[in-house]
N, C-alpha and C. Protein backbone atom coordinates (compact mmCIF):
# COMPACT_ATOMS: atom_id res chain seq x y z
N UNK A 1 116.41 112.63 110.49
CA UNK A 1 115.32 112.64 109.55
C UNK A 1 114.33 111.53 109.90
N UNK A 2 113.13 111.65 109.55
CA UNK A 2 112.10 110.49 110.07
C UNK A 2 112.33 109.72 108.83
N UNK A 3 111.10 108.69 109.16
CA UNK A 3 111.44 107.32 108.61
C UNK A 3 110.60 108.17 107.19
N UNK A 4 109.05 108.59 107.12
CA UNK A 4 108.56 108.43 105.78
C UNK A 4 109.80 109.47 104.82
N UNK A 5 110.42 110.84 105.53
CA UNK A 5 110.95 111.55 105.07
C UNK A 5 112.25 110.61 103.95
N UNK A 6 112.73 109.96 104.95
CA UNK A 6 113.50 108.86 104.05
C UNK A 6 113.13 108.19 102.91
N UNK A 7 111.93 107.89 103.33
CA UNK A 7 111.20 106.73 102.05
C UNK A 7 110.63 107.99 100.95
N UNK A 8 110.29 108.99 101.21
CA UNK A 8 110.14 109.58 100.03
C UNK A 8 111.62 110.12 99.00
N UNK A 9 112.68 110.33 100.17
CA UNK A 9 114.22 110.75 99.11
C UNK A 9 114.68 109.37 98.44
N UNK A 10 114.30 108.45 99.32
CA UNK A 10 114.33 107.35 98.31
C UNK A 10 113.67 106.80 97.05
N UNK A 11 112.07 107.12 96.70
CA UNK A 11 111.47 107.20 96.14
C UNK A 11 111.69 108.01 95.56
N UNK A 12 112.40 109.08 95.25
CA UNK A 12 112.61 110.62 94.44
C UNK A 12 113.79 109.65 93.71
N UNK A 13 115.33 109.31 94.49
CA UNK A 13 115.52 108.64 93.82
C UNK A 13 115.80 107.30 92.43
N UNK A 14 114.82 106.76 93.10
CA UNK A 14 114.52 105.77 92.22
C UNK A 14 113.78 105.97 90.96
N UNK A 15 113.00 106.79 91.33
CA UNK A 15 112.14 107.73 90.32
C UNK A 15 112.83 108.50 88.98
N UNK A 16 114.14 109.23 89.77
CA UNK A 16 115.32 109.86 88.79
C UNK A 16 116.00 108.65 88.08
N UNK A 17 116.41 107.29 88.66
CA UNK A 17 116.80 106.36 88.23
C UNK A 17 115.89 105.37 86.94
N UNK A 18 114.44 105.49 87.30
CA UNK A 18 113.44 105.37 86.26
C UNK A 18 113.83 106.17 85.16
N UNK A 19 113.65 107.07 85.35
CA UNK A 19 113.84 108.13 83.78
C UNK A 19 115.28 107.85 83.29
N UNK A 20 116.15 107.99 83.87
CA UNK A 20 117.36 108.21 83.44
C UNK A 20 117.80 106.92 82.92
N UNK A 21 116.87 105.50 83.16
CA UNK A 21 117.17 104.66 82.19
C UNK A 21 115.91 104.34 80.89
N UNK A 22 115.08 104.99 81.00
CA UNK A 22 113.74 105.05 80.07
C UNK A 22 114.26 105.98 79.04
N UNK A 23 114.81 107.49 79.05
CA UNK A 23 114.79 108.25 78.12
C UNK A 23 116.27 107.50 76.88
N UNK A 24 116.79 106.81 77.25
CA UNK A 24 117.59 106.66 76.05
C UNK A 24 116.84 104.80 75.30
N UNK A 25 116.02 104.53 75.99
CA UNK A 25 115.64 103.28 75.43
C UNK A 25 114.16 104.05 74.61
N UNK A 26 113.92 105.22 74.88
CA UNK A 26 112.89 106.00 74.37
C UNK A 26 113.44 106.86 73.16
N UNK A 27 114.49 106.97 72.84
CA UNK A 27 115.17 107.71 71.96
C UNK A 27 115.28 106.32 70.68
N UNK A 28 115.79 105.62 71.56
CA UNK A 28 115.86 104.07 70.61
C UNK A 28 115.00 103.91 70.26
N UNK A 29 113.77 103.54 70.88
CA UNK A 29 112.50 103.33 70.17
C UNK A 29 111.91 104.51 68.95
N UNK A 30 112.13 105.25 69.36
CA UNK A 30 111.22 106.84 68.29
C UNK A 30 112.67 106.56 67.09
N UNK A 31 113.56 106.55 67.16
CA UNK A 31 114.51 105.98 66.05
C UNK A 31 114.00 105.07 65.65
N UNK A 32 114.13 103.51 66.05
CA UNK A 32 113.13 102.65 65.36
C UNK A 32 111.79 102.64 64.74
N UNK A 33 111.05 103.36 65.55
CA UNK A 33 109.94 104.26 65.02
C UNK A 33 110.20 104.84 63.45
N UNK A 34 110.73 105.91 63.21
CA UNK A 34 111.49 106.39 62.09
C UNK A 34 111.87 105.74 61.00
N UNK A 35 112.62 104.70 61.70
CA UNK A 35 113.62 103.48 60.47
C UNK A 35 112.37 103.02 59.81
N UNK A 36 111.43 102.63 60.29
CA UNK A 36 110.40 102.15 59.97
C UNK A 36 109.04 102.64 59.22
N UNK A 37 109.00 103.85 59.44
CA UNK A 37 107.94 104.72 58.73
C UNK A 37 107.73 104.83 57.08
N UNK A 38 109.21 104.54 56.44
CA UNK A 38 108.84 104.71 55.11
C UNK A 38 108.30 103.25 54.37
N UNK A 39 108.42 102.45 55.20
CA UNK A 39 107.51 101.56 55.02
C UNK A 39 106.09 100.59 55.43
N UNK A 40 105.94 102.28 56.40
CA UNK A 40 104.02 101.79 56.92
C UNK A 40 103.37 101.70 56.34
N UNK A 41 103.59 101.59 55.03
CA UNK A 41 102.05 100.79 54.17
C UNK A 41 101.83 99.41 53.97
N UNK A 42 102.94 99.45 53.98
CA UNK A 42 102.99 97.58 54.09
C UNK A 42 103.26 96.82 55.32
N UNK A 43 103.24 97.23 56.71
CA UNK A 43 103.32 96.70 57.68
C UNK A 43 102.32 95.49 58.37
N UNK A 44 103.02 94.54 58.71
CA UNK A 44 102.20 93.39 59.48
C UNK A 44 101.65 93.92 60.57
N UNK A 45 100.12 93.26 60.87
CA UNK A 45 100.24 93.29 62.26
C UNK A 45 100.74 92.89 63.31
N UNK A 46 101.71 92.72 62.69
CA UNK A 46 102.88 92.25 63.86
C UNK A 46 104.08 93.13 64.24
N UNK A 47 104.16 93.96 62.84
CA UNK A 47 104.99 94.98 63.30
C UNK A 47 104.73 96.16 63.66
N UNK A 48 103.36 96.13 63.54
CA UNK A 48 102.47 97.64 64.51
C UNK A 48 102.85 97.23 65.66
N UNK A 49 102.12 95.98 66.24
CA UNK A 49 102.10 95.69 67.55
C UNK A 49 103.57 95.56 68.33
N UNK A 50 104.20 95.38 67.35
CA UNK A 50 105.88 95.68 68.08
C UNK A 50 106.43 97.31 68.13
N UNK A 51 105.89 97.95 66.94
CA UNK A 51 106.09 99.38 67.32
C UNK A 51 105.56 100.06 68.73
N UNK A 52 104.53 99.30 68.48
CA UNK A 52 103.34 100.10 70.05
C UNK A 52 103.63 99.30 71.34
N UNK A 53 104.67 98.44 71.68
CA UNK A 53 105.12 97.64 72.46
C UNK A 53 106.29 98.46 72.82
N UNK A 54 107.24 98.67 71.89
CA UNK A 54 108.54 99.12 72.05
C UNK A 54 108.53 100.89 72.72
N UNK A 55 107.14 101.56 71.95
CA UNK A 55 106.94 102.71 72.51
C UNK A 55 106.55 102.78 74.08
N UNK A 56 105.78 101.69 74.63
CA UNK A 56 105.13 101.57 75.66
C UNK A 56 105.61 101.06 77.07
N UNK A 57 107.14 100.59 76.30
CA UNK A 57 107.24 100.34 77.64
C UNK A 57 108.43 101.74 78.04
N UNK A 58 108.90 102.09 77.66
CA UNK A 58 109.45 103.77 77.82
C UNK A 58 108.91 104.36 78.73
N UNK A 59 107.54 104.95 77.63
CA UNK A 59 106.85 105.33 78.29
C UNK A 59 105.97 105.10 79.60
N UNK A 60 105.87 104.29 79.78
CA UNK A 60 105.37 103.85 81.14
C UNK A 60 105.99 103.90 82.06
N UNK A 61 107.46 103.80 81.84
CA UNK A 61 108.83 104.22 82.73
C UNK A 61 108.92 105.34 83.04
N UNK A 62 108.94 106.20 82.12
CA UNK A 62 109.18 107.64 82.10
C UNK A 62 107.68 108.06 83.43
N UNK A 63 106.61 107.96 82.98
CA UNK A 63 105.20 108.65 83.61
C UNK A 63 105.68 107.60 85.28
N UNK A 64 105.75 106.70 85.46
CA UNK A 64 106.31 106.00 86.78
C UNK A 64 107.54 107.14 87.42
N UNK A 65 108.49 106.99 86.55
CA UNK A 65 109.60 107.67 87.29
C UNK A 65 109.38 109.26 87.49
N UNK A 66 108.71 109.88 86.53
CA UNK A 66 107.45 111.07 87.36
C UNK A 66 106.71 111.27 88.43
N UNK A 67 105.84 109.93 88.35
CA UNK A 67 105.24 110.09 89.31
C UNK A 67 105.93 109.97 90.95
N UNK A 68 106.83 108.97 90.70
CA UNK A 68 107.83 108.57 92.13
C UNK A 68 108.73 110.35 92.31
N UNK A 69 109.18 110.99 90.87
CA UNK A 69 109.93 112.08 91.52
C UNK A 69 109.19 112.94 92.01
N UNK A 70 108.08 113.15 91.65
CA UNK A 70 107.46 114.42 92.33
C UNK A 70 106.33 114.01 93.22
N UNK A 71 106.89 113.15 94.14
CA UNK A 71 106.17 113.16 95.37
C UNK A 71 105.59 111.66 95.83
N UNK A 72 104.92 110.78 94.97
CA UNK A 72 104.09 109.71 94.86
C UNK A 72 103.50 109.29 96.12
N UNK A 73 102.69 110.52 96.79
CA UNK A 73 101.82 110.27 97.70
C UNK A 73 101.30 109.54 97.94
N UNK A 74 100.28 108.85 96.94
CA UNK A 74 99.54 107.88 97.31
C UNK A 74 100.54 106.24 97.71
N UNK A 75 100.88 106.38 97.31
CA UNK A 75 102.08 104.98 97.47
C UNK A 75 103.04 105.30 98.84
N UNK A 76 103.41 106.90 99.00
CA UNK A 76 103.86 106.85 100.16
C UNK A 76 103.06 106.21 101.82
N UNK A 77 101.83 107.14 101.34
CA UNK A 77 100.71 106.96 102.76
C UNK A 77 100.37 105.88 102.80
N UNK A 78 100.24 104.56 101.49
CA UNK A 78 99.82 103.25 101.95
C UNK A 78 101.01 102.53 102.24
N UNK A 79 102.13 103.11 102.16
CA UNK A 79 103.27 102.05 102.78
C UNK A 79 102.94 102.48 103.92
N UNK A 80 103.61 103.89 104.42
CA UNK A 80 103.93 104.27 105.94
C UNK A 80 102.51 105.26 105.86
N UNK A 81 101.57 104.88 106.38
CA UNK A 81 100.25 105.53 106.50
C UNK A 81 100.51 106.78 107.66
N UNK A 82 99.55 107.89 107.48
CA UNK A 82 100.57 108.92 108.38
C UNK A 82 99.42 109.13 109.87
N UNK A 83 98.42 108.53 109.90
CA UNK A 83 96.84 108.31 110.47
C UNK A 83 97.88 107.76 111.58
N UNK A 84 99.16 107.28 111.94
CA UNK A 84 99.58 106.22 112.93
C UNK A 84 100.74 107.05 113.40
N UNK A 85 100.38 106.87 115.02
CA UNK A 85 101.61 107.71 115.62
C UNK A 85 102.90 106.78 115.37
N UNK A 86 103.75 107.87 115.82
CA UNK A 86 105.67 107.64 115.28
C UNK A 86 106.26 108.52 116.26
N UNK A 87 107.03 107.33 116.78
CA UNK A 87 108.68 108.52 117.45
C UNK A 87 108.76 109.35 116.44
N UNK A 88 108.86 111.08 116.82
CA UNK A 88 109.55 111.57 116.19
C UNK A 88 111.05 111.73 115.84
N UNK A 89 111.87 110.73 117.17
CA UNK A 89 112.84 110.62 116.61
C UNK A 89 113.44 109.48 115.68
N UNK A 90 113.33 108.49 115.85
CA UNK A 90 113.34 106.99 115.13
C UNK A 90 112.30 106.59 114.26
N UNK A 91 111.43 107.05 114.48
CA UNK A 91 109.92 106.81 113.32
C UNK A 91 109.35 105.28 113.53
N UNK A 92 109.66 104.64 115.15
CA UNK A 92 109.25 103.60 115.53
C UNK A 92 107.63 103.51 115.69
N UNK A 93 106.62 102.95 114.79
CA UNK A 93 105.05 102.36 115.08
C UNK A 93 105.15 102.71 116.37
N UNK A 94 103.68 103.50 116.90
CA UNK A 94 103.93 103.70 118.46
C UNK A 94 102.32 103.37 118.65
N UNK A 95 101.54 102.38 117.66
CA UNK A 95 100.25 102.37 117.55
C UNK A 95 99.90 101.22 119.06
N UNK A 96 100.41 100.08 119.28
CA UNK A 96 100.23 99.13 119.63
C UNK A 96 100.69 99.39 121.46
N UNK A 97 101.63 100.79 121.66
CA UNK A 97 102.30 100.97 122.90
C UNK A 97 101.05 101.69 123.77
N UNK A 98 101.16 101.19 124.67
CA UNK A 98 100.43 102.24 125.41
C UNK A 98 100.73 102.26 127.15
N UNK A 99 101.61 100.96 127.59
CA UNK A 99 102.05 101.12 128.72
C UNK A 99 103.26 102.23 129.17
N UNK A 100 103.96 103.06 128.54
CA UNK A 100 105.12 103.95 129.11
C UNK A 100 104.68 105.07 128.25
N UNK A 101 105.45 106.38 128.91
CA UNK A 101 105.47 107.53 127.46
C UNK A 101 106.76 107.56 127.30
N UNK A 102 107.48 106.54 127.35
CA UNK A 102 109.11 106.72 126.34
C UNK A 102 108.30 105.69 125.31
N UNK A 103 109.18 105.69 124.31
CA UNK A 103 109.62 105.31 123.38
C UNK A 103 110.50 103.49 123.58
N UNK A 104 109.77 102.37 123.49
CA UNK A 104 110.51 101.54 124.03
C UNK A 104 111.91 101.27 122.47
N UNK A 105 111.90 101.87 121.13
CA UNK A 105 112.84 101.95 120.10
C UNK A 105 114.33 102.41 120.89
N UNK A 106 114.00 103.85 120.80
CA UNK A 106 115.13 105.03 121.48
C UNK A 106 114.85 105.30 122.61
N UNK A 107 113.74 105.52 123.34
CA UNK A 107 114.10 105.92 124.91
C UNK A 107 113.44 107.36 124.94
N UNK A 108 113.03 107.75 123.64
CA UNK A 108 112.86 109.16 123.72
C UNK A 108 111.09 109.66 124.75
N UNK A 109 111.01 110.90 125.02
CA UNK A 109 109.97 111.34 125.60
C UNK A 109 108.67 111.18 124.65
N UNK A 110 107.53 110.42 124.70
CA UNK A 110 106.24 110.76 123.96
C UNK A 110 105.42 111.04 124.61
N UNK A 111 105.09 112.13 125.57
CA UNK A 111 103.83 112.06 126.16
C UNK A 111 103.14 112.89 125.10
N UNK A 112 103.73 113.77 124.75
CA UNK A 112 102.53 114.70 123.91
C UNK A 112 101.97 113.59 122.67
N UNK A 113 102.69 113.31 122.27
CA UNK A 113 101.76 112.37 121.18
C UNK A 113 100.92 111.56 121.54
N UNK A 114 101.17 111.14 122.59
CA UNK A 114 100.00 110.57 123.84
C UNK A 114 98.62 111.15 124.22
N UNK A 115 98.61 112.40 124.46
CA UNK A 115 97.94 113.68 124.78
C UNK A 115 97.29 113.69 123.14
N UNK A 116 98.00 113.83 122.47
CA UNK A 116 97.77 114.19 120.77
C UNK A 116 96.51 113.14 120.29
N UNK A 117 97.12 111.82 120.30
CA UNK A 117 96.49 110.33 120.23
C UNK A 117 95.32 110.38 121.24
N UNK A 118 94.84 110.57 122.07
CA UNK A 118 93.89 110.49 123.26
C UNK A 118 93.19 111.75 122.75
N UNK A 119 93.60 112.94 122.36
CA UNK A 119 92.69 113.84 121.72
C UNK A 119 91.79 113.04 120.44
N UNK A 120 92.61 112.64 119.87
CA UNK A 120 92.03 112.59 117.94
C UNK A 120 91.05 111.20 118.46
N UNK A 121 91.41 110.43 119.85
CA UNK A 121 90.23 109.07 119.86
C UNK A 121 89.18 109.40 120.40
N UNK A 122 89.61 110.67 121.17
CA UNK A 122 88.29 111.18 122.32
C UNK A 122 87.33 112.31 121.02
N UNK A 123 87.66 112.54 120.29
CA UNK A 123 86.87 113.74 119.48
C UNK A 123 86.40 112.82 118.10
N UNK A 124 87.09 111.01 117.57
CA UNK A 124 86.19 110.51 116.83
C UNK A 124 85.10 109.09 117.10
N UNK A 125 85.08 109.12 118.60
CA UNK A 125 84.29 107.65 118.91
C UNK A 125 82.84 108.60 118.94
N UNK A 126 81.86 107.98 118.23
CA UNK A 126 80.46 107.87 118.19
C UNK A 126 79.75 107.34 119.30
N UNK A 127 79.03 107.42 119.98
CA UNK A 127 78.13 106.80 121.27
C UNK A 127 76.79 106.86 120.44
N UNK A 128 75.97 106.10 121.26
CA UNK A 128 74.79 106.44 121.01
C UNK A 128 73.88 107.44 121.05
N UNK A 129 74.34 108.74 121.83
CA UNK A 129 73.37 109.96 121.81
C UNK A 129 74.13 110.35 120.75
N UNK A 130 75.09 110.10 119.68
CA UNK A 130 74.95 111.13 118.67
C UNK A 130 73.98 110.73 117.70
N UNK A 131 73.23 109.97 117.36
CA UNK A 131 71.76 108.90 116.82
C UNK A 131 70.70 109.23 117.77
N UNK A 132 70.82 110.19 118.78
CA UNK A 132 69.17 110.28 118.92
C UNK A 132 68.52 111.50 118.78
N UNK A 133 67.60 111.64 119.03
CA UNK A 133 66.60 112.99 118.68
C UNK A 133 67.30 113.94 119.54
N UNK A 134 67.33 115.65 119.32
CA UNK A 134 67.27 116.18 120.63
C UNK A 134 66.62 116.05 121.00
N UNK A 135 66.39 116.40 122.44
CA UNK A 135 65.06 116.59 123.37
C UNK A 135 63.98 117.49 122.95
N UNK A 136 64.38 118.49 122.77
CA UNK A 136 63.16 119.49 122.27
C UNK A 136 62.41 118.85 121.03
N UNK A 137 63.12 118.28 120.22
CA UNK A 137 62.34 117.58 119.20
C UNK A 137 61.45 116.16 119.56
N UNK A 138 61.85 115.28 120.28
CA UNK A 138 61.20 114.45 121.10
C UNK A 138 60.04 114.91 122.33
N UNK A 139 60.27 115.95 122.78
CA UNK A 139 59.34 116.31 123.55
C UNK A 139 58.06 117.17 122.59
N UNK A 140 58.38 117.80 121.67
CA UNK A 140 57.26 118.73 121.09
C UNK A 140 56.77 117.66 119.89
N UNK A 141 56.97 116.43 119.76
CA UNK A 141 56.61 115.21 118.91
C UNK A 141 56.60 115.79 117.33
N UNK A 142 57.71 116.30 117.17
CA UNK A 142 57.78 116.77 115.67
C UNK A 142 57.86 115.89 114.58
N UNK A 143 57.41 114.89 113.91
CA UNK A 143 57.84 113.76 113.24
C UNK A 143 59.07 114.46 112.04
N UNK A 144 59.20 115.48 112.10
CA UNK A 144 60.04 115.84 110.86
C UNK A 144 61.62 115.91 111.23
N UNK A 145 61.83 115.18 112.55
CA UNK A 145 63.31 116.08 113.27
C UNK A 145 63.97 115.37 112.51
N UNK A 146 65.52 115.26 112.59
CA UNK A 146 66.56 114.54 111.90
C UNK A 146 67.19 114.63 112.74
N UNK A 147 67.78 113.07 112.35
CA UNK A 147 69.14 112.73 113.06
C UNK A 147 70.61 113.35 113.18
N UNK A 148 71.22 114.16 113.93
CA UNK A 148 72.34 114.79 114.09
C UNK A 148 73.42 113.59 113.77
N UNK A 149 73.97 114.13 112.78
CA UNK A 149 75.29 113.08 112.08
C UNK A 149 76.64 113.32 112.94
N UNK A 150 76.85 111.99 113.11
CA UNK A 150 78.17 112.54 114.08
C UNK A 150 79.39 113.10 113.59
N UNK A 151 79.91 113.85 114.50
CA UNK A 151 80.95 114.80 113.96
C UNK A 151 82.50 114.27 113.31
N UNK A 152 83.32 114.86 113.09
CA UNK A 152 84.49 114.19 113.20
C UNK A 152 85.29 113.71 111.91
């Protein structure tokens, strides 16, 4: 299995481990909640603010351990960003290598990701003719031409 594949069953984990200790401290609270209701007319503001404390932190557990079980993308891609080549077998950073096509982790074969990587740098570097006029527009002195935005 690769490395992010890991970090997300782990994150699914932990996520199930979120809830599964939020929903009974959330049961406690909406009980306390309850115990307390037949006497919300006379409540301090002190004991609102402990009701809405005691509800909140549950809940914030619960919507966390959601978000981690079903997927938590955004937190995945800024740990292990996916923009960066990886052994596919070891899931070793292969950003910084560029003298061999093994794998100096495992040993394994990378040329294609090599090939892969040298594609995606050769199709997003900008030069300077993608900022200039075409020719036909420079030669027929059109002042209205526009600049071709570079691709990519």
């Amino acid at each position: 299995m690769k490395h992010k594949t890991w970090f997300r069953l782990v994150l699914k984990a932990i996520g199930i481990l979120l809830i599964a200790w939020a929903i009974p401290e959330m049961f406690g609270a909406i009980g306390w909640v309850f115990y307390m209701w037949p006497s919300a007319s006379y409540l301090s503001p002190a004991e609102v603010f402990r009701i809405s404390v005691t509800l909140a932190g549950p809940t914030i557990k619960i919507a966390f351990g959601c978000y981690l079980l079903f997927g938590g993308a955004a937190l995945v891609n800024w740990i292990i960003p996916s923009n960066h080549p990886y052994c596919p077998d070891c899931g070793y950073n292969l950003t910084h290598q560029r003298s061999t096509d093994r794998c100096v982790e495992c040993g394994s074969d990378i040329t294609h990701l090599r090939r892969e990587q040298q594609s995606l740098i050769g199709s997003r570097t900008d030069t300077a003719e993608d900022f200039r006029l075409p020719d036909e527009a420079r030669s027929s002195g059109d002042d209205q031409a526009t600049v071709r935005p570079p691709t990519g």
